[in-house]
N, C-alpha and C. Protein backbone atom coordinates (compact mmCIF):
# COMPACT_ATOMS: atom_id res chain seq x y z
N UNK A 1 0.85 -1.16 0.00
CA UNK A 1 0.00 0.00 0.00
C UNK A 1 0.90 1.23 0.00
N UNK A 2 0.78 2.18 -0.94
CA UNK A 2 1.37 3.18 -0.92
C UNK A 2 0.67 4.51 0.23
N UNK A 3 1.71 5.33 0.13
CA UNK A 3 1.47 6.60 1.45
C UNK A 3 0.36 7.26 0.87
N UNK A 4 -0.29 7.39 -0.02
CA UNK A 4 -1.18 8.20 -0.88
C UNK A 4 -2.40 7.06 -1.00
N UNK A 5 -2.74 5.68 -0.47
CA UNK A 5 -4.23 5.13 -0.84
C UNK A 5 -3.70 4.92 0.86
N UNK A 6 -2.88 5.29 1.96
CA UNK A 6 -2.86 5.08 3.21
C UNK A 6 -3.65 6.82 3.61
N UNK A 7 -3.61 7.68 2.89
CA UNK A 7 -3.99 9.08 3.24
C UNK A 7 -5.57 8.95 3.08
N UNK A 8 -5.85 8.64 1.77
CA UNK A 8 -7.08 8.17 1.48
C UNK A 8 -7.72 7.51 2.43
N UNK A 9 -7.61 6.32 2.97
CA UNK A 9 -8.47 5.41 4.01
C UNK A 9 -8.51 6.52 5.26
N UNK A 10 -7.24 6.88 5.54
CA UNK A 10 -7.53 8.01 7.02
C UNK A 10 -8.23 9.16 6.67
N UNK A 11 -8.01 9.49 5.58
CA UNK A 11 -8.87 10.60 5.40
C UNK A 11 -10.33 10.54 4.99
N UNK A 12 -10.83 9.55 4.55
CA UNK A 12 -12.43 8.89 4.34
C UNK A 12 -12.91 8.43 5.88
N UNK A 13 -12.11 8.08 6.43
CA UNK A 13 -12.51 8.15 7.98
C UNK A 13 -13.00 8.47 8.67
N UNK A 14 -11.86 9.94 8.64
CA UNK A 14 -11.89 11.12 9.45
C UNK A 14 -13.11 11.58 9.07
N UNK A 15 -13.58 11.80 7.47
CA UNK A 15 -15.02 12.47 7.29
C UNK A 15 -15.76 11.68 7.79
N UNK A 16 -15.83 10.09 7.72
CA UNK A 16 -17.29 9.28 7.97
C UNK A 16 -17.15 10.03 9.65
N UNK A 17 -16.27 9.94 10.46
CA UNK A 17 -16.27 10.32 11.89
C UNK A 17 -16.95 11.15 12.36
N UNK A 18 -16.72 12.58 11.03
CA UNK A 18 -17.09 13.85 10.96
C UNK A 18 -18.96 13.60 10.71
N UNK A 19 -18.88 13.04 9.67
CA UNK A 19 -20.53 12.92 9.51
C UNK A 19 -21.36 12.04 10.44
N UNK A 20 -21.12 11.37 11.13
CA UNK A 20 -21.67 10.62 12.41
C UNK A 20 -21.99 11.57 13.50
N UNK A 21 -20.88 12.16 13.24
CA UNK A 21 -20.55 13.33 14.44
C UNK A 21 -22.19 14.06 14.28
N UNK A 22 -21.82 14.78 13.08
CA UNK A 22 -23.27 15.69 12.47
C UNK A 22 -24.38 15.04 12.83
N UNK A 23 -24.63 13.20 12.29
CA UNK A 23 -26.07 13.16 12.00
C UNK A 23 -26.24 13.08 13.52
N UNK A 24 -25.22 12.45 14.55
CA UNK A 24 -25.55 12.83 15.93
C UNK A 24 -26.29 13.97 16.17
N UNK A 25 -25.83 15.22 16.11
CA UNK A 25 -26.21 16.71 16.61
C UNK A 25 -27.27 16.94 16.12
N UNK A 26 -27.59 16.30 14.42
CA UNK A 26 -28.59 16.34 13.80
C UNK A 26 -29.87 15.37 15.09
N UNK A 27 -29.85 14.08 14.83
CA UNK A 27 -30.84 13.88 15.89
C UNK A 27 -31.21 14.22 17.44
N UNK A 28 -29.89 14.89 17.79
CA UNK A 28 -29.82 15.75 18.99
C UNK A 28 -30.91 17.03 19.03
N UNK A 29 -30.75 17.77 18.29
CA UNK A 29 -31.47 18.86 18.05
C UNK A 29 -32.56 18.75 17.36
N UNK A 30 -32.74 17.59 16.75
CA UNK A 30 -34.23 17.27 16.56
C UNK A 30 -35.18 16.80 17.47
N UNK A 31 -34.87 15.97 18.43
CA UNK A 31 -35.48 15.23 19.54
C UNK A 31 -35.70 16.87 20.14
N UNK A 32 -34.66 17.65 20.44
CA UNK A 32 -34.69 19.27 21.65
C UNK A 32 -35.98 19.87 20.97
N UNK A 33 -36.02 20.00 19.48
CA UNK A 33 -36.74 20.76 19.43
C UNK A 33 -38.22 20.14 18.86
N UNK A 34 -38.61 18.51 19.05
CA UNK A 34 -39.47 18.00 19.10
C UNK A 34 -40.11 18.34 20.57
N UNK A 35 -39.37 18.31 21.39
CA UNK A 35 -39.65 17.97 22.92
C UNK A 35 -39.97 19.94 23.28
N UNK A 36 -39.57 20.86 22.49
CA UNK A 36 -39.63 22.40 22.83
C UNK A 36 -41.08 22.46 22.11
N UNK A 37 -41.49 21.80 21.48
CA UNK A 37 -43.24 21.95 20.15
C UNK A 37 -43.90 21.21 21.37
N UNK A 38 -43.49 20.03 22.13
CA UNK A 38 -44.60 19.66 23.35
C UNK A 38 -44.86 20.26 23.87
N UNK A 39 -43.68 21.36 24.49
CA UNK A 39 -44.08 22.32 25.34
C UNK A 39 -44.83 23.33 25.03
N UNK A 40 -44.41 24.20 24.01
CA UNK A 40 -45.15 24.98 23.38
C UNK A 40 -46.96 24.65 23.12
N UNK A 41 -46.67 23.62 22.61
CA UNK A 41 -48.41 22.76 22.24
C UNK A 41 -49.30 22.98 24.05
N UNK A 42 -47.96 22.32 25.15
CA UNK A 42 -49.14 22.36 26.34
C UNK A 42 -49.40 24.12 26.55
N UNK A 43 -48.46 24.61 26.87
CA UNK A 43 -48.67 25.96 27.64
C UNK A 43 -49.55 26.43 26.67
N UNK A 44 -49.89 26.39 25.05
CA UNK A 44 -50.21 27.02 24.66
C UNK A 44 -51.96 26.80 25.02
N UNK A 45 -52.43 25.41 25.33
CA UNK A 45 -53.19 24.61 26.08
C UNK A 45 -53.62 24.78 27.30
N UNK A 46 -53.02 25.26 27.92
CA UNK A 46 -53.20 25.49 29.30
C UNK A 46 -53.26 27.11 29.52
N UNK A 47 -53.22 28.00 28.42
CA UNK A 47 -53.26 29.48 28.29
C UNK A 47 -54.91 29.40 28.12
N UNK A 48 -54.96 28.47 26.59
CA UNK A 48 -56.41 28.95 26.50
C UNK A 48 -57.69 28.48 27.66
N UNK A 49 -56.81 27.46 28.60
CA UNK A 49 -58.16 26.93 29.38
C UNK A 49 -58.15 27.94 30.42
N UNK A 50 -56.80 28.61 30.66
CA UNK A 50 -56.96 29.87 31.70
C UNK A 50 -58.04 30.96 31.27
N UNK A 51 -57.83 30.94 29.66
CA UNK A 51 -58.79 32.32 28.81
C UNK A 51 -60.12 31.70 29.04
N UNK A 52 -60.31 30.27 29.10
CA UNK A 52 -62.16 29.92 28.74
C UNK A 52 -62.30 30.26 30.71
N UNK A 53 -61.41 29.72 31.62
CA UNK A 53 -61.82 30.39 33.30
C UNK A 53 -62.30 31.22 33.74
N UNK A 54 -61.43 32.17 32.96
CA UNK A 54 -61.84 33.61 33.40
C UNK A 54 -62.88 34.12 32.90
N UNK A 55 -63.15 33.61 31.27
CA UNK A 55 -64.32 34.28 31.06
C UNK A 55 -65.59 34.12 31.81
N UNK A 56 -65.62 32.55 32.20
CA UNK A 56 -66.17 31.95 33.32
C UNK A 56 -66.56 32.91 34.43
N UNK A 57 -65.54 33.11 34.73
CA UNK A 57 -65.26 33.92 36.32
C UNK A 57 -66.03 35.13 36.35
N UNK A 58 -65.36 35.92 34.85
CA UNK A 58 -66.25 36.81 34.92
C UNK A 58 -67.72 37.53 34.43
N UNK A 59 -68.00 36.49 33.59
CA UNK A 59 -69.54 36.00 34.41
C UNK A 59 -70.22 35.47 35.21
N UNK A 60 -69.61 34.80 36.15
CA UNK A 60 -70.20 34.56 37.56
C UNK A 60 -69.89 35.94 38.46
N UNK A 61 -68.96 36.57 37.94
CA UNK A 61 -69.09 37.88 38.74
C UNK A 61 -69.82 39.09 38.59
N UNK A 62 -70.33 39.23 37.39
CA UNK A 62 -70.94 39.87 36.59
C UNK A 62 -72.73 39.50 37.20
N UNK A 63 -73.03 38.58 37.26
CA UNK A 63 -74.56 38.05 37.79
C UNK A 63 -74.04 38.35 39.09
N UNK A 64 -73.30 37.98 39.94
CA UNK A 64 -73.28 37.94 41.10
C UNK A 64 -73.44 39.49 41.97
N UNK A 65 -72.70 40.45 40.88
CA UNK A 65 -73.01 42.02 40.96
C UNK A 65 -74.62 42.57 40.60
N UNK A 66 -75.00 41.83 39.28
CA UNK A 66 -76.58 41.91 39.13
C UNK A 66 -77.46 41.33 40.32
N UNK A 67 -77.11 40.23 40.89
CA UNK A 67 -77.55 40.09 41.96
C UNK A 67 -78.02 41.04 43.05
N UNK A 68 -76.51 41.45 43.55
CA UNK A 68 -76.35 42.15 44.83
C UNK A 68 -76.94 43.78 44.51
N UNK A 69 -77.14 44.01 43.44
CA UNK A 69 -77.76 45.23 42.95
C UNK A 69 -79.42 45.19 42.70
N UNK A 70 -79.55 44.13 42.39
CA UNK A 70 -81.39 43.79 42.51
C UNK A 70 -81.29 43.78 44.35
N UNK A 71 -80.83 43.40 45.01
CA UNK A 71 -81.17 42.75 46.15
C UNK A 71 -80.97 44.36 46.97
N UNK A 72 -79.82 45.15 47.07
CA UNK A 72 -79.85 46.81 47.56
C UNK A 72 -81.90 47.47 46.76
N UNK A 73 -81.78 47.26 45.33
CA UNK A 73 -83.14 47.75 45.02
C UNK A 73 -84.30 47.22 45.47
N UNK A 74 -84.51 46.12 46.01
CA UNK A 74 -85.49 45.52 46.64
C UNK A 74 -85.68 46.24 48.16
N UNK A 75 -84.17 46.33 48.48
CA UNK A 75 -84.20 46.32 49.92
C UNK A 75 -85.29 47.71 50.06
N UNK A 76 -84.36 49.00 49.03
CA UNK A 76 -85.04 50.80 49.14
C UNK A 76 -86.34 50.57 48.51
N UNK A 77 -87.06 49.33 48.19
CA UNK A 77 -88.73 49.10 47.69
C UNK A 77 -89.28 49.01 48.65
N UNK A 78 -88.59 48.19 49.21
CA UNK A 78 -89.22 47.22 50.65
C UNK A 78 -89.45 48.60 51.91
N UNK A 79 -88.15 49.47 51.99
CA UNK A 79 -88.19 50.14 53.07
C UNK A 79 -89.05 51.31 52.57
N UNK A 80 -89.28 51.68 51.19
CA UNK A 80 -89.74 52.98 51.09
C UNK A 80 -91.41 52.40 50.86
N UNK A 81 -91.79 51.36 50.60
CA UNK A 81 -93.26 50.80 50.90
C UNK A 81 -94.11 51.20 52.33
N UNK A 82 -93.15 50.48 53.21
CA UNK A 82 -92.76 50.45 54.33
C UNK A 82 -93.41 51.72 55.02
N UNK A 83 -92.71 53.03 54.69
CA UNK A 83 -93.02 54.22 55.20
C UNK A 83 -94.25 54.61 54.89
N UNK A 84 -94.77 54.23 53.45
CA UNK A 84 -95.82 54.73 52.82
C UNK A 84 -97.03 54.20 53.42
C-alpha cells in the first residue's frame, strides 16, 4: 500500500467520523426541538383553558353584581313601601 491510498483510508474516515458526528447533533437537536413543540403545544393549552376560566369567572361575577344590585333595590322598595 502506498502513502497516498494510506492518506485516502484516514482521510475517508476522518469524514465518515465527521458525519456521524453531524447526523448525531442532527438527531440531537431534533429530539430538543421536538420535545420544545410539546411544550409549546401544552402551555399554549393550558393558556387557552386559563382564557375559557376567566371568562367563566367573569360571568359569575358579573350576575353575582346583578344580583347584589337587585337585592340593595329591593331592599329601598321594601323600606320605602314600608313608610308609605
Amino acid at each position: 500500500m502506498t502513502d497516498w491510498h494510506l492518506r485516502n483510508v484516514t482521510d475517508s474516515s476522518k469524514v465518515q467520523d465527521s458525519l456521524d458526528a453531524t447526523a448525531k447533533a442532527v438527531d440531537s437537536l431534533t429530539s430538543t426541538v421536538n420535545q420544545q413543540g410539546e411544550n409549546i403545544s401544552s402551555i399554549g393549552t393550558r393558556t387557552t383553558n386559563l382564557e375559557n376560566n376567566l371568562r367563566t369567572t367573569n360571568a359569575n361575577v358579573a350576575q353575582k353584581a346583578d344580583a347584589n344590585a337587585l337585592t340593595a333595590l329591593t331592599n329601598r322598595v321594601t323600606q320605602t313601601e314600608k313608610r308609605h
